[in-house]
N, C-alpha and C. Protein backbone atom coordinates (compact mmCIF):
# COMPACT_ATOMS: atom_id res chain seq x y z
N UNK A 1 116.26 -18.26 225.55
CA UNK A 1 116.24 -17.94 224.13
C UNK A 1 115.75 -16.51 223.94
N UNK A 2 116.79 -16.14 223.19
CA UNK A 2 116.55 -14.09 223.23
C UNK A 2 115.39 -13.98 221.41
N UNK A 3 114.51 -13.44 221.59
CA UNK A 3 113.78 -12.85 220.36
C UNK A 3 114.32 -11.77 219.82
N UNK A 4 114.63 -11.04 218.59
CA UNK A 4 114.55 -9.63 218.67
C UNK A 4 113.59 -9.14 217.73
N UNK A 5 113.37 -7.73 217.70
CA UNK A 5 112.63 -7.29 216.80
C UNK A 5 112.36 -7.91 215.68
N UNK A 6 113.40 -7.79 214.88
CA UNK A 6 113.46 -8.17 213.45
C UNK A 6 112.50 -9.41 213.17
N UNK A 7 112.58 -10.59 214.39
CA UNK A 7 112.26 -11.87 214.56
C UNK A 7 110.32 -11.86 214.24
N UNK A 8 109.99 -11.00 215.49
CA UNK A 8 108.85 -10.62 215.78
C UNK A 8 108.30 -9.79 214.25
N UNK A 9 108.81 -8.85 214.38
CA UNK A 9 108.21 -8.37 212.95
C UNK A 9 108.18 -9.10 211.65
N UNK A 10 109.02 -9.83 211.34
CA UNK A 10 109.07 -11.08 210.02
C UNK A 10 107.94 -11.63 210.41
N UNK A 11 107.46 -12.61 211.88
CA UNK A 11 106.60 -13.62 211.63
C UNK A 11 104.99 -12.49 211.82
N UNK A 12 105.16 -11.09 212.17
CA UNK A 12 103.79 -10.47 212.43
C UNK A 12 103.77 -10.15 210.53
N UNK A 13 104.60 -10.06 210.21
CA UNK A 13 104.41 -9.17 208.54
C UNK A 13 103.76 -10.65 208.00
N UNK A 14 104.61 -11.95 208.25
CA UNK A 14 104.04 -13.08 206.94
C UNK A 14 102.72 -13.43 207.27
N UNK A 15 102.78 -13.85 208.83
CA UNK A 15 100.96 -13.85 208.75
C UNK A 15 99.80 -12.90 208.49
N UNK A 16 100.26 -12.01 208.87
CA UNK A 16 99.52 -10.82 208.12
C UNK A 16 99.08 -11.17 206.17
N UNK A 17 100.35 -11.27 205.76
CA UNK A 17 100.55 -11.79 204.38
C UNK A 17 99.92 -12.70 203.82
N UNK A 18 99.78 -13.81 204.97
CA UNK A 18 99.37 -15.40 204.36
C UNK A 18 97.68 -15.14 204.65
N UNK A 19 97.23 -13.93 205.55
CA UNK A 19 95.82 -13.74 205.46
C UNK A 19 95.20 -13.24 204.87
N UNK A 20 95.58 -12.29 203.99
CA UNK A 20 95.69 -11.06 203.36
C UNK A 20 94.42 -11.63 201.63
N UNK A 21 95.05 -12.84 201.53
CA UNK A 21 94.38 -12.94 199.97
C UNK A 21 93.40 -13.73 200.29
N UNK A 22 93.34 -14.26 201.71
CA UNK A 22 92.01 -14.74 202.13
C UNK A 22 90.78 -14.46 202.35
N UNK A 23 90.59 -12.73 203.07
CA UNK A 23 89.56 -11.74 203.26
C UNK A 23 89.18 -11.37 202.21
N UNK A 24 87.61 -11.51 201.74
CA UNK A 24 87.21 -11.05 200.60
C UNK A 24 86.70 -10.07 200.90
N UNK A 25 86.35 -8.97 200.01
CA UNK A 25 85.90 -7.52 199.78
C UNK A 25 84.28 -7.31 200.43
N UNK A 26 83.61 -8.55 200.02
CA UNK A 26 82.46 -8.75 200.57
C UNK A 26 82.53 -8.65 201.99
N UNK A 27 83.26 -9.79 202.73
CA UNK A 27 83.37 -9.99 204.10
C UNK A 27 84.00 -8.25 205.05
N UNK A 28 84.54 -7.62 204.04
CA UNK A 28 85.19 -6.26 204.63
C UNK A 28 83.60 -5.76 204.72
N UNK A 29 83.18 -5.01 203.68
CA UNK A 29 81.62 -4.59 203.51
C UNK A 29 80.43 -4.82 204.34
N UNK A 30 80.47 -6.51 204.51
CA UNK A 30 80.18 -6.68 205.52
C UNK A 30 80.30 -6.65 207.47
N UNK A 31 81.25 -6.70 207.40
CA UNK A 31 81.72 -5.99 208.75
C UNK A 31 81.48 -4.29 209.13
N UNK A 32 81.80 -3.77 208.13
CA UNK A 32 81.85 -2.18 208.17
C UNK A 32 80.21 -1.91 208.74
N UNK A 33 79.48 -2.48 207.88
CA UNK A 33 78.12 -2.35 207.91
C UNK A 33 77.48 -2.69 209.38
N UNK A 34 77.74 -4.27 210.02
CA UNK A 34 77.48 -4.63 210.97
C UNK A 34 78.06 -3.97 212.05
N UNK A 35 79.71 -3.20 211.68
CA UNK A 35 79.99 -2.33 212.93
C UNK A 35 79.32 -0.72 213.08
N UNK A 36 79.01 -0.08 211.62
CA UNK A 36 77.98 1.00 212.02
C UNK A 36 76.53 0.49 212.84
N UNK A 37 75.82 -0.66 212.03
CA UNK A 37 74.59 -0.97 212.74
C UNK A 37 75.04 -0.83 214.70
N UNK A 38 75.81 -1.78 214.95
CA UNK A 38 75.86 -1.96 216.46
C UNK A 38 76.38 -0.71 217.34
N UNK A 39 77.03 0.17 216.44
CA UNK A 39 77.23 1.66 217.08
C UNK A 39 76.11 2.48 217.05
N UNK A 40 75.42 2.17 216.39
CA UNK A 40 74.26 3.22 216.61
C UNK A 40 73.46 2.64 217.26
N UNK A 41 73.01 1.27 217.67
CA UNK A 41 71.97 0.49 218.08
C UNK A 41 72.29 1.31 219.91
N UNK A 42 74.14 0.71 220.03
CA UNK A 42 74.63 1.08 221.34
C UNK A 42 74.39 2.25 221.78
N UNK A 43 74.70 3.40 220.60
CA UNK A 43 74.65 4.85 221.31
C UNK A 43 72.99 4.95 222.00
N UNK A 44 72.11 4.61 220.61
CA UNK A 44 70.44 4.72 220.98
C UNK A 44 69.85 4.07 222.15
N UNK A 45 70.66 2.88 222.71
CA UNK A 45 70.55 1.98 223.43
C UNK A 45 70.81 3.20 225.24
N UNK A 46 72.08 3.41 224.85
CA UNK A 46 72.47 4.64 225.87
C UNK A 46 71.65 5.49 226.57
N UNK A 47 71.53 6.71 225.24
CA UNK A 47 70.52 7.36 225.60
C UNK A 47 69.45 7.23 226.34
N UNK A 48 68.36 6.10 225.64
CA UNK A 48 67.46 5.46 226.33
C UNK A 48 67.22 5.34 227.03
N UNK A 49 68.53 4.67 227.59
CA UNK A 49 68.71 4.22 229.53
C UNK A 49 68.86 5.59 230.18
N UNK A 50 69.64 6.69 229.61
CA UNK A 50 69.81 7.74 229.98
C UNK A 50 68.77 8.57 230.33
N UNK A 51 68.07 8.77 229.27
CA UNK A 51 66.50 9.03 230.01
C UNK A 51 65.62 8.41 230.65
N UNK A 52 65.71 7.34 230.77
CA UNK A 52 64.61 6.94 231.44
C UNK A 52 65.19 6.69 233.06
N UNK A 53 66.22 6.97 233.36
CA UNK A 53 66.70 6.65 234.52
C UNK A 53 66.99 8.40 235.10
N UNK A 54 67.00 9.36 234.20
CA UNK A 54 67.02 10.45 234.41
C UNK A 54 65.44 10.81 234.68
N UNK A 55 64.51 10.37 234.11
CA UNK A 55 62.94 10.49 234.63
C UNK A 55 62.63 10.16 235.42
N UNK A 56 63.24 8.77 236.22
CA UNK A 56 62.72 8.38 237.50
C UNK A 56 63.45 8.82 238.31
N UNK A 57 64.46 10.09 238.69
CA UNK A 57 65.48 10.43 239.06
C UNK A 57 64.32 11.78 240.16
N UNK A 58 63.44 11.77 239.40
CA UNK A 58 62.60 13.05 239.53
C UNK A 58 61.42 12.99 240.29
């Protein structure tokens, strides 16, 4: 059984669609937020290790 594009893109566009009025504005807000927190936690997290493994290096 052959797929083609067209096939694939109809069922990626409707579910996209059928999710779409489900995500509330809150839940976006919230994510955004929780993905800055854990990028900065990670970068600080980095560093950290970065120095302190660069101090005992010495």
């Amino acid at each position: 059984m052959e797929t083609n594009i067209s096939l694939r893109t109809g069922t990626a566009s409707g579910t996209f669609l059928s999710v779409l009025p489900n995500i509330l504005s809150q839940d976006i807000a919230k994510t955004i937020i929780l993905a800055i927190i854990g990028a900065i936690i990670s970068f600080s997290v980095s560093l950290l290790l970065k120095w302190l493994t660069k101090s005992k290096k010495k």
